[in-house]
Protein backbone atom coordinates (compact mmCIF):
# COMPACT_ATOMS: atom_id res chain seq x y z
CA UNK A 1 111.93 -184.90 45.95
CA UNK A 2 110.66 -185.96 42.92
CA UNK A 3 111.65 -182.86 40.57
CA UNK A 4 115.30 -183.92 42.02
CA UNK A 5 114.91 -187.63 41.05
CA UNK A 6 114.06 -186.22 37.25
CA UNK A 7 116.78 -184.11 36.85
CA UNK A 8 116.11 -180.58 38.47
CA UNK A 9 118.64 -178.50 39.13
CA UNK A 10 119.59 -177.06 42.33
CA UNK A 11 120.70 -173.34 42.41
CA UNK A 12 121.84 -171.88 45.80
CA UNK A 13 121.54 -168.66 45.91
CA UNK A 14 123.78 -167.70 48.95
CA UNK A 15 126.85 -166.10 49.12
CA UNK A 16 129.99 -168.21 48.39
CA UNK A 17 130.67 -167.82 52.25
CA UNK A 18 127.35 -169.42 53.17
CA UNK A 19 127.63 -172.11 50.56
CA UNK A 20 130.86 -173.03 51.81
CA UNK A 21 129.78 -173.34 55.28
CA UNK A 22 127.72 -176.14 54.15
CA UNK A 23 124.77 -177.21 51.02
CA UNK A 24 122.95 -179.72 49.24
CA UNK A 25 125.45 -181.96 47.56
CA UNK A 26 125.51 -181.16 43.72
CA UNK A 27 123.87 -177.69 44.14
CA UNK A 28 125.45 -175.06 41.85
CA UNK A 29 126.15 -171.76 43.94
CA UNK A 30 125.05 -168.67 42.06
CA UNK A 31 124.81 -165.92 44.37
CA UNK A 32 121.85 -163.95 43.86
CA UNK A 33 123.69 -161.05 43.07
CA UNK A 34 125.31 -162.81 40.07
CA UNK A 35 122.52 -164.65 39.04
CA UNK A 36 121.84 -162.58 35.95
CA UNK A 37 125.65 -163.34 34.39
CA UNK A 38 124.65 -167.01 34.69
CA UNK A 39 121.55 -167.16 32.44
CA UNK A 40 123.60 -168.83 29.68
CA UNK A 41 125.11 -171.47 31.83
CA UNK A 42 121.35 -172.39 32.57
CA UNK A 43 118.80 -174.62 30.65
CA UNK A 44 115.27 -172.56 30.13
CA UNK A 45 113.62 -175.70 29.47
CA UNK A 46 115.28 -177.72 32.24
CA UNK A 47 113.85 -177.49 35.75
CA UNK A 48 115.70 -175.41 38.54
CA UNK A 49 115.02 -175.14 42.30
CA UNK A 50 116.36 -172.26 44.28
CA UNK A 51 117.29 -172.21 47.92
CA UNK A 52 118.63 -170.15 50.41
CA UNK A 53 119.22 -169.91 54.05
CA UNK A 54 115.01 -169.04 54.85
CA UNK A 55 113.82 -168.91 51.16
CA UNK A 56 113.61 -164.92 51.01
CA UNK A 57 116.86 -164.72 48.15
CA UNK A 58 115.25 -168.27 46.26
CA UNK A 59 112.01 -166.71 45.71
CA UNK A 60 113.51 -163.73 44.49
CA UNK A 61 115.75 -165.86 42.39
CA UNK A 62 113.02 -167.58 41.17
CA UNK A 63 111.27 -164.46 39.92
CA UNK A 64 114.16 -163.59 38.34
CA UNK A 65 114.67 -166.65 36.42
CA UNK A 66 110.65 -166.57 35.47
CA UNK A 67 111.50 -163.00 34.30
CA UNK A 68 113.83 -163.97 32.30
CA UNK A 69 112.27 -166.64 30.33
CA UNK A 70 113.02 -170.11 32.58
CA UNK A 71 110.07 -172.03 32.39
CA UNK A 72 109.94 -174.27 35.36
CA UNK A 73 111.26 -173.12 38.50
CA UNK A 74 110.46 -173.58 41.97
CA UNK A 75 111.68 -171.88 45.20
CA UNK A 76 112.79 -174.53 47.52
CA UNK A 77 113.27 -172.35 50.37
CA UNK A 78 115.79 -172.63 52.67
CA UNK A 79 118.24 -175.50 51.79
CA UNK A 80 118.42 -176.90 55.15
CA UNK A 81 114.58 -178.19 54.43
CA UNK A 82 114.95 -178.51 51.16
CA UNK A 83 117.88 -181.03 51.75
CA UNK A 84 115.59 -183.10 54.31
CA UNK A 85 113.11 -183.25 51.56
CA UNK A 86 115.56 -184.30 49.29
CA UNK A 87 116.95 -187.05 51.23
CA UNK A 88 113.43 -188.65 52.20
């Protein structure tokens, strides 16, 4: 809750499908199979949490993006719980 109140980013990581079946309002959707054709659109230095629908794609996502040179990312699991956190 508090990484969202300073600014993190929300990537969700599900197909377009999922996403549009309902998210976390103002999450991008970046399926995880197109997550590496985003990179640029992304801030390295800005933080990012990943969800999912259980937090099996996000974590991948998330070592991915760690990979890749992001510096502070966190899975957020599955964006159902995530969004509860969120709205706390």
């Amino acid at each position: 809750m508090e990484l969202t109140k300073n600014g993190a980013v929300i990537i969700d990581v599900r197909t377009k499908a999922e996403y549009q079946q309902g998210h976390i309002k103002g999450s991008q959707n970046i399926p995880l199979n197109n997550l590496s054709n985003h990179y640029s659109k992304l801030h390295k230095n800005k933080c990012i949490i990943t969800c999912c629908a259980s937090g099996m794609r996000s974590g991948t996502a998330k070592r991915i993006l760690k990979s890749n040179g992001f510096i502070e990312v966190y899975n957020g699991g599955g964006w159902n719980g995530l969004q509860d956190k969120i709205s706390q």
